[in-house]
Protein backbone atom coordinates (compact mmCIF):
# COMPACT_ATOMS: atom_id res chain seq x y z
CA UNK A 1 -2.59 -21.87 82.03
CA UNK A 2 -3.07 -20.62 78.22
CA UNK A 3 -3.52 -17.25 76.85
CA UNK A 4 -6.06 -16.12 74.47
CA UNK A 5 -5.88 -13.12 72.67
CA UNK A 6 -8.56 -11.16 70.17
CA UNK A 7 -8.83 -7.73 68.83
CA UNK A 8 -10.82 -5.65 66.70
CA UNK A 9 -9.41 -2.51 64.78
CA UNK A 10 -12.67 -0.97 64.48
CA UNK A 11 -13.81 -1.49 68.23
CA UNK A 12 -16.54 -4.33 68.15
CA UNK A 13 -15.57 -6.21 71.45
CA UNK A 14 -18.01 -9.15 69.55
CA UNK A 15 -15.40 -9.17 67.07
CA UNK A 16 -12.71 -8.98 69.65
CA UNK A 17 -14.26 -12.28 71.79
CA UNK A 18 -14.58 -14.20 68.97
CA UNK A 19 -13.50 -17.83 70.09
CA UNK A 20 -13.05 -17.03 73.80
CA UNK A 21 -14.52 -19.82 75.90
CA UNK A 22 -14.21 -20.33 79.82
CA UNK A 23 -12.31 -17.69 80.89
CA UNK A 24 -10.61 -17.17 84.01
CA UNK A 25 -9.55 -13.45 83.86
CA UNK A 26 -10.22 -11.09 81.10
CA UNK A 27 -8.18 -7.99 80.46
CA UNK A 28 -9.57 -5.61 78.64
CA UNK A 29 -8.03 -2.52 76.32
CA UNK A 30 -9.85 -0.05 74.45
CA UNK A 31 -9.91 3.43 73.47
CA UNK A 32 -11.46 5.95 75.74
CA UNK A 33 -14.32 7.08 74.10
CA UNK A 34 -16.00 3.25 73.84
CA UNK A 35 -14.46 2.21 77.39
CA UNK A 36 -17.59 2.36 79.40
CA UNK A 37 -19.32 0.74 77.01
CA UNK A 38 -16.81 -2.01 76.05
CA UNK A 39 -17.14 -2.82 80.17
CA UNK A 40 -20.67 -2.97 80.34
CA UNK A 41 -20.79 -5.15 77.71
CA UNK A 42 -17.84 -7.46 78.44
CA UNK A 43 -19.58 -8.22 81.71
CA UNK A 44 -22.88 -8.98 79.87
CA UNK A 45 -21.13 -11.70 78.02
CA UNK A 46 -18.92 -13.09 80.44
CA UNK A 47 -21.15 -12.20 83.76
CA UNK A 48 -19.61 -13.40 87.09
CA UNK A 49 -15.71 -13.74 85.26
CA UNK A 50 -13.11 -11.81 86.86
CA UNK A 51 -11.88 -8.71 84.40
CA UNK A 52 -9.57 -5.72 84.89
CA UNK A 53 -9.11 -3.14 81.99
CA UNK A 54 -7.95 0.43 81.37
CA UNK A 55 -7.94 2.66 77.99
CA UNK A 56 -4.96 3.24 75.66
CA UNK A 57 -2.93 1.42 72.96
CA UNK A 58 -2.48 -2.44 72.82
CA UNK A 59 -0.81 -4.98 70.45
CA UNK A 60 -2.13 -8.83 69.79
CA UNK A 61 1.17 -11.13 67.86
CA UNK A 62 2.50 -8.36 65.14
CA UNK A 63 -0.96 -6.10 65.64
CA UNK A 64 -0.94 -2.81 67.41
CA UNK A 65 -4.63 -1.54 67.83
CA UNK A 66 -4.42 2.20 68.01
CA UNK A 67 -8.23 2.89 68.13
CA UNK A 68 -10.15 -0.19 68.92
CA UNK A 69 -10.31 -2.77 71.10
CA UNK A 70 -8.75 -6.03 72.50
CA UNK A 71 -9.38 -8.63 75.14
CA UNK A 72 -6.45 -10.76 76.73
CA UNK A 73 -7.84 -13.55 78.44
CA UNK A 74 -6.26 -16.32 80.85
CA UNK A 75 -8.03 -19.84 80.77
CA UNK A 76 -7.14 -23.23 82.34
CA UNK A 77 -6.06 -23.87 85.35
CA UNK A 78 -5.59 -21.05 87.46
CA UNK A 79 -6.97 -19.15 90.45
CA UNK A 80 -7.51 -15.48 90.28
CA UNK A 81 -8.96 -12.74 92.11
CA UNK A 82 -9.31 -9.43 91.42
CA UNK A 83 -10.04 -6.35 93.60
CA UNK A 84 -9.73 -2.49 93.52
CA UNK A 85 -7.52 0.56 95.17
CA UNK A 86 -9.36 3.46 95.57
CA UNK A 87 -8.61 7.10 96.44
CA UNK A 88 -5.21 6.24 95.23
CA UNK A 89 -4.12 10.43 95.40
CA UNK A 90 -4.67 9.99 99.38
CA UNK A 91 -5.43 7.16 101.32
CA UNK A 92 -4.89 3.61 98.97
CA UNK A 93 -4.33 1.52 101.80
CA UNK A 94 -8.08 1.70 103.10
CA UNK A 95 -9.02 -1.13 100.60
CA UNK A 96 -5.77 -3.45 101.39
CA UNK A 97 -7.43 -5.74 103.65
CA UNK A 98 -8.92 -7.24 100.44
CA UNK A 99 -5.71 -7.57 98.74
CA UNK A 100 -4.18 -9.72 102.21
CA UNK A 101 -7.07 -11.66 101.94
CA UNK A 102 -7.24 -12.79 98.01
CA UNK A 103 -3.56 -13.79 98.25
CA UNK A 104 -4.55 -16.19 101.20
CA UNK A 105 -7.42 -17.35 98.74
CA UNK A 106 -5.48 -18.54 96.33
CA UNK A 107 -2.71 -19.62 98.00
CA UNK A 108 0.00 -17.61 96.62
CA UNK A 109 3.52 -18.49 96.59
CA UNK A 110 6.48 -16.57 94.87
CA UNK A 111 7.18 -19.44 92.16
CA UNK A 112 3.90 -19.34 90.70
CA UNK A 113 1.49 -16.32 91.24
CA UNK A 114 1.33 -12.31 90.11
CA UNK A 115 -0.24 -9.23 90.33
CA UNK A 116 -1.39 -7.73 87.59
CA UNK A 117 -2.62 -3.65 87.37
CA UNK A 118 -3.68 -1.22 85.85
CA UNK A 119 -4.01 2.46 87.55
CA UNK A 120 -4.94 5.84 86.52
CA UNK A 121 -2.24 7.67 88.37
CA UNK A 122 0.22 8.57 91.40
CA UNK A 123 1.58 5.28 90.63
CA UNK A 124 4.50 5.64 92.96
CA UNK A 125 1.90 5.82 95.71
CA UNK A 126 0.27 2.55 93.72
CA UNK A 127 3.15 0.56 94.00
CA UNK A 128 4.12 1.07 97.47
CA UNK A 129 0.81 0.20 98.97
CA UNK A 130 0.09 -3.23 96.88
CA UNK A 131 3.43 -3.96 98.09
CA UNK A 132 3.14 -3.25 101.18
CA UNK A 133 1.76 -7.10 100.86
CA UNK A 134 3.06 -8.42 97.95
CA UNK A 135 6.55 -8.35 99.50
CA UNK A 136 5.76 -10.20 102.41
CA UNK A 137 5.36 -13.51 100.24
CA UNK A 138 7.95 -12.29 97.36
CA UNK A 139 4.85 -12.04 95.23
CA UNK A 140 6.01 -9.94 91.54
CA UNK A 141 4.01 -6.84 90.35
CA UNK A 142 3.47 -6.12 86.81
CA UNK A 143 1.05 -3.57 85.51
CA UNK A 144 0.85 -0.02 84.03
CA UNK A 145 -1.14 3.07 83.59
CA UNK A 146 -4.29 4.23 81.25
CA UNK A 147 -4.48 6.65 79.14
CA UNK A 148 -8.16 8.34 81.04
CA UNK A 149 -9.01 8.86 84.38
CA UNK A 150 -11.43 5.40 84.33
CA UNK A 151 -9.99 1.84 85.20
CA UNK A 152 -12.83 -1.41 85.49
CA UNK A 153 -12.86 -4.35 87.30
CA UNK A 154 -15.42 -6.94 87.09
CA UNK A 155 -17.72 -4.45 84.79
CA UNK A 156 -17.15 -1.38 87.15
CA UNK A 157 -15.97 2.08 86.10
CA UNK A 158 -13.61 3.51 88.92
CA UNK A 159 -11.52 6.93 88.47
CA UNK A 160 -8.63 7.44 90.66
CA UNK A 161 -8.29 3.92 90.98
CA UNK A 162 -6.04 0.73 90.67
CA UNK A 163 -7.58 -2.10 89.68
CA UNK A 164 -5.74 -5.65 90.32
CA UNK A 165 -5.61 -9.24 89.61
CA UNK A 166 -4.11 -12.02 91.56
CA UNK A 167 -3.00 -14.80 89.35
CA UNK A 168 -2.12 -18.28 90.32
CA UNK A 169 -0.82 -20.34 87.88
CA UNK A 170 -1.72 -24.09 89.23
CA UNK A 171 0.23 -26.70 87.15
CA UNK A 172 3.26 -24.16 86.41
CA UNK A 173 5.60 -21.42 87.34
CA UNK A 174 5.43 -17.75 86.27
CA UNK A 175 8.22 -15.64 86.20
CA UNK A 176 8.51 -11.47 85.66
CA UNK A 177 11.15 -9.19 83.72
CA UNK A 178 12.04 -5.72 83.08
CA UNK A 179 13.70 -4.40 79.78
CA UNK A 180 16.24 -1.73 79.93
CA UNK A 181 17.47 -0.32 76.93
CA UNK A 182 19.89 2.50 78.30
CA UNK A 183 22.99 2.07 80.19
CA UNK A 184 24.45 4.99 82.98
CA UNK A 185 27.00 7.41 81.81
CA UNK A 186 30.02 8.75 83.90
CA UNK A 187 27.55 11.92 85.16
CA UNK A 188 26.84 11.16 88.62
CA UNK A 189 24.63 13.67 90.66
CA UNK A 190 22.96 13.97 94.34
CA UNK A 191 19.42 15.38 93.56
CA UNK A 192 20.20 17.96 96.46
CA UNK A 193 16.83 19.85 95.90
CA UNK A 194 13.35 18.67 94.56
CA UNK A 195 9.41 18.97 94.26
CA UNK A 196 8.22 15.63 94.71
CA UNK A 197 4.66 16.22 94.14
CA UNK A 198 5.58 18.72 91.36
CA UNK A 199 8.55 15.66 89.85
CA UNK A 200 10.50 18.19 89.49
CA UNK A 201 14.25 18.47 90.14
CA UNK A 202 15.30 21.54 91.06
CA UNK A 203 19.13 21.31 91.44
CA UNK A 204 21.58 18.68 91.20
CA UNK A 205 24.77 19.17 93.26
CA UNK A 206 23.51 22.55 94.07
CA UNK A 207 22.94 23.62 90.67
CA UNK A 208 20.28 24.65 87.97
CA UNK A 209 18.98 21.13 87.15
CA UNK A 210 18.44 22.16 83.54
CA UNK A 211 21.77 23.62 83.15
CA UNK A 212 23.98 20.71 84.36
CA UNK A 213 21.83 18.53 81.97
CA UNK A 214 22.13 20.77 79.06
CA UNK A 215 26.13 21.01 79.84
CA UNK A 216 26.70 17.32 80.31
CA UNK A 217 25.01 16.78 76.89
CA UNK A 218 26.28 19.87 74.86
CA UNK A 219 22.60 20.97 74.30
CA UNK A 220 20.36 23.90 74.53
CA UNK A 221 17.35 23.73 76.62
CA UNK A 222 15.40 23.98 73.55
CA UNK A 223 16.01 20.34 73.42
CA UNK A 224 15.74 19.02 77.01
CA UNK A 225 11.58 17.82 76.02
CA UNK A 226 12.85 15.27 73.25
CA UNK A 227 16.26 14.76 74.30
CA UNK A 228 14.45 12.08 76.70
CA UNK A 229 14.29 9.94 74.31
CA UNK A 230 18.06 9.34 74.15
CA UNK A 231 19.10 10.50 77.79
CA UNK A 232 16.72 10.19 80.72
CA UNK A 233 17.64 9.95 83.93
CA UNK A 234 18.41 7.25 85.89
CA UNK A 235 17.66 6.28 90.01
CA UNK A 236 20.21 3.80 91.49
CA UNK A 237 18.36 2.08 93.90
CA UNK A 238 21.40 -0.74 95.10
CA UNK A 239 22.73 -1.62 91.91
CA UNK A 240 19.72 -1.36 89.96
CA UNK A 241 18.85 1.36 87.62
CA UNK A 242 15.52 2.49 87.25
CA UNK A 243 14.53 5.05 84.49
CA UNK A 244 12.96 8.47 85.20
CA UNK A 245 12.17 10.50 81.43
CA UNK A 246 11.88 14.04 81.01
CA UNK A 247 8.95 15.70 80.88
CA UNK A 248 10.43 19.47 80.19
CA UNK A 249 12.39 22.36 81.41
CA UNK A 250 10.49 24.76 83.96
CA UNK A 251 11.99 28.03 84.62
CA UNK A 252 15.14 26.27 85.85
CA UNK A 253 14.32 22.81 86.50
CA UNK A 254 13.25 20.15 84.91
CA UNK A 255 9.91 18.65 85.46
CA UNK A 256 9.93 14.37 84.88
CA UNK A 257 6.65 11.70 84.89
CA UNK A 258 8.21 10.10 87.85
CA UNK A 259 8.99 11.25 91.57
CA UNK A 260 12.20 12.19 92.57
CA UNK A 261 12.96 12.96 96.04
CA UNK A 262 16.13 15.00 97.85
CA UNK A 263 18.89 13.16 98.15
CA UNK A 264 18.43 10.26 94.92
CA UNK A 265 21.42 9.85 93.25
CA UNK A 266 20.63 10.04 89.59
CA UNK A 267 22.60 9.44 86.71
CA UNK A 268 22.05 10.45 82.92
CA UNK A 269 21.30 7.51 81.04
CA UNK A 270 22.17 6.76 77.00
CA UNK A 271 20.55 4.64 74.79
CA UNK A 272 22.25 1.02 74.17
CA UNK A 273 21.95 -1.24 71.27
CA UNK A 274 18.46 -1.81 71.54
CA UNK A 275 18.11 -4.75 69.15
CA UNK A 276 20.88 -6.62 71.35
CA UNK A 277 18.92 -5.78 74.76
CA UNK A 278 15.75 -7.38 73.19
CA UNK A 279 17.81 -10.27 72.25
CA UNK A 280 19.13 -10.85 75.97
CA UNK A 281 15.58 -10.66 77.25
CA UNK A 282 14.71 -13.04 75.10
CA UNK A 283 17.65 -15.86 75.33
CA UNK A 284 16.97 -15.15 79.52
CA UNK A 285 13.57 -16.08 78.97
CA UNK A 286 14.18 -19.37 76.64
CA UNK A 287 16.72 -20.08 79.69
CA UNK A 288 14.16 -19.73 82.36
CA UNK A 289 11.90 -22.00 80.66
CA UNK A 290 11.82 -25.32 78.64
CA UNK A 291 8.03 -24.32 77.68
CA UNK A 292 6.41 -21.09 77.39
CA UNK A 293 2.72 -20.67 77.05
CA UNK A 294 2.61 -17.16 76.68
CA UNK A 295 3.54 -13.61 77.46
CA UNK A 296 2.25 -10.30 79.14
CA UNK A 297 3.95 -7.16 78.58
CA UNK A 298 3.83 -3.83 79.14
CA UNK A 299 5.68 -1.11 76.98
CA UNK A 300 6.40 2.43 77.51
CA UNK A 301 4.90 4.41 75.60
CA UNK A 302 8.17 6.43 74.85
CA UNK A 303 9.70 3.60 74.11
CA UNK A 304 7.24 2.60 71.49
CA UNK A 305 7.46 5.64 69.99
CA UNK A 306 11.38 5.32 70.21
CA UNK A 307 10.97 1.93 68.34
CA UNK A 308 8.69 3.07 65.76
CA UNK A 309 10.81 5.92 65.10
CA UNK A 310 13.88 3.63 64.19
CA UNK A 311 11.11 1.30 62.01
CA UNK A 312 11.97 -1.71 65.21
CA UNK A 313 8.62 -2.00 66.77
CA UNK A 314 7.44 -4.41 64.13
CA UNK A 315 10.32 -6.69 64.56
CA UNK A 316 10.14 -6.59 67.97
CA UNK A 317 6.61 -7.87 68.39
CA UNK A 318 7.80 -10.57 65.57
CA UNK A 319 10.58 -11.24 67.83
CA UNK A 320 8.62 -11.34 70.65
CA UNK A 321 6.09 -13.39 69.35
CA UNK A 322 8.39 -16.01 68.07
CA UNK A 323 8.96 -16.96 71.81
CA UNK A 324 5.00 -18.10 72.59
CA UNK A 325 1.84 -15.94 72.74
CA UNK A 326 2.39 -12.52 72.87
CA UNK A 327 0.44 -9.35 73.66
CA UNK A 328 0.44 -6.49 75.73
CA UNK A 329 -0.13 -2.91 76.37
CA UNK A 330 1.13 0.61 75.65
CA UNK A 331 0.98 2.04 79.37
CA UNK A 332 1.99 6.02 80.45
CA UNK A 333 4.13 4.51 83.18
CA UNK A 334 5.18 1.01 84.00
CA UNK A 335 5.22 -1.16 87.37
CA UNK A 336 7.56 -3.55 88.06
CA UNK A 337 7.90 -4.89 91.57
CA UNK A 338 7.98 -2.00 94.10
CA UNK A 339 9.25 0.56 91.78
CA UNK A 340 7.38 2.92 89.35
CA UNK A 341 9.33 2.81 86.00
CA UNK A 342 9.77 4.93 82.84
CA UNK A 343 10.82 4.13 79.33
CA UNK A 344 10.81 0.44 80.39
CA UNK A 345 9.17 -3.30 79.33
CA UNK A 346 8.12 -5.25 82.20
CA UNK A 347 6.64 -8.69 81.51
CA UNK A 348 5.27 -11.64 82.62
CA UNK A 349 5.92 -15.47 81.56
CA UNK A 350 3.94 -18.51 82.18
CA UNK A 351 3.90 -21.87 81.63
């Protein structure tokens, strides 16, 4: 299984192909006003190849492409299939028969397939319904949302959709990780009430959830909307933490870009040393493998913007990229597994 990357600043998906030959799986990226077009014309020059894409930011080795386009592809040998979700605000499990069925296609086993995805929203919903199978053969989920309304699969436009691919790796193992680059504080609360639909906590412990926040932190609630970027909230789900980020203060709760239900025990989170956190992904990874062929990964887009902030990003795509192959995408909300993330990396490694 190799990796090929290609990109083109100025959005000519020729430009972007250049080089590509026998393809297994194409995964497109590209801004939103060329989208439709960059799918209609992907399939034109790879007809009959399986493809999943979705519009927003990527990066290709030390390149981010902000405005144009770029095409990860997966050759050698490998089995894929790729499908849709549709309706994914109410009923996502209509189309899971298909999913059931491409992971008895290919065969796939915990050590050496993944799921791949891209949505366009309600991703908590997402996650739990493509797991609703994946977990029955310990099968990893790794995957994202747009930027638009519009995902594609196999040169299709769907909106309120998540498109998927099943990959097999055939002569090698792939493995997935998530990046965390906050660490819980002593605040512990009981989300006691919430609007899940809304994502907004209303009280923690029985109080104002935008005034136990601001006390914890010794700020005023004219800061709670970029104070994410330092302190979001964290889910303990067992012993894992799973990041939930801010999206801002309403009347006297706070609104976030991830559900939160009544009775969650959250934590505030702080930010950690994030050049050392990068550096323990990375020796886990050169652990886990004695060859790596290339890498998948999906960053927040907080989290870039965190990065770039602090001048890191660069380094951490040269950092990155010193491992194998890298590239990725800039999602509005990450997947990992069966949870929904914020602020996070998640990633996938193959041989």
């Amino acid at each position: 299984m190799e990796q090929f990357m290609g990109t083109s600043a100025c959005g000519n998906l020729m430009e972007a192909v250049k080089g590509l030959q026998n393809p297994k799986l194409i995964l497109l990226f590209s801004n939103v006003s060329t989208f439709a077009n960059h799918v209609k014309e992907l399939e034109k020059l790879y007809p009959n190849v399986p493809s999943i894409g979705c519009t927003g930011n990527s990066y290709v080795k030390t390149q981010v492409i902000e405005n144009g386009c770029s095409v990860i592809a997966f050759t050698g040998e490998i089995k894929v299939k790729t499908n849709v979700l549709t309706d994914v605000d109410r009923i996502p499990i209509l189309r899971m028969r298909y999913l059931e069925e491409g992971l008895m296609e290919i065969g796939a086993n915990q050590e050496d397939t993944v799921c791949i995805d891209f949505c366009t929203g309600n991703d908590s919903c997402v996650v739990t319904t493509l797991n609703m199978s994946l977990r029955k053969r310990n099968i990893s989920l790794v995957g994202g949302t747009g930027w638009s309304t519009e995902v594609s699969v196999n040169g299709k436009l769907y909106e309120n959709a998540c498109v998927y691919a099943l990959v097999k790796n055939l002569h090698g193992k792939i493995k997935t990780y998530k990046e965390n680059i906050y660490h819980p504080t002593s605040f512990r609360y009981l989300a006691t009430k919430t609007d899940p639909k809304a994502h907004k906590i209303i009280t923690l412990n029985g109080r104002p959830a935008a005034d136990v926040y601001c006390e914890a932190l010794k700020i005023p609630a004219s800061k709670i909307e970029t104070q994410t970027y330092e302190n979001p909230f964290g889910r303990y789900i067992g012993s894992s933490i799973y990041i939930i980020s801010i999206k801002e203060k309403q009347e006297n709760g706070i609104v976030c870009f991830k559900q939160v239900n009544e009775m969650d025990i959250l934590t505030i989170l702080e930010l950690s040393d994030i050049r050392q956190v990068v550096q323990n992904t990375m020796t886990q990874i050169q652990r886990d493998f004695h060859h790596i062929s290339g890498i998948l990964s999906i960053n927040c887009l907080f989290r870039y913007n965190l990065f770039s902030e602090r001048g890191f990003f660069d380094t951490y795509l040269s950092w990155m990229g010193s491992l194998a192959n890298h590239a990725g995408f800039i999602g509005m909300g990450e997947h990992y597994n069966a949870q929904h993330i914020n602020q996070s990396m998640s990633c996938l490694v193959f041989e």
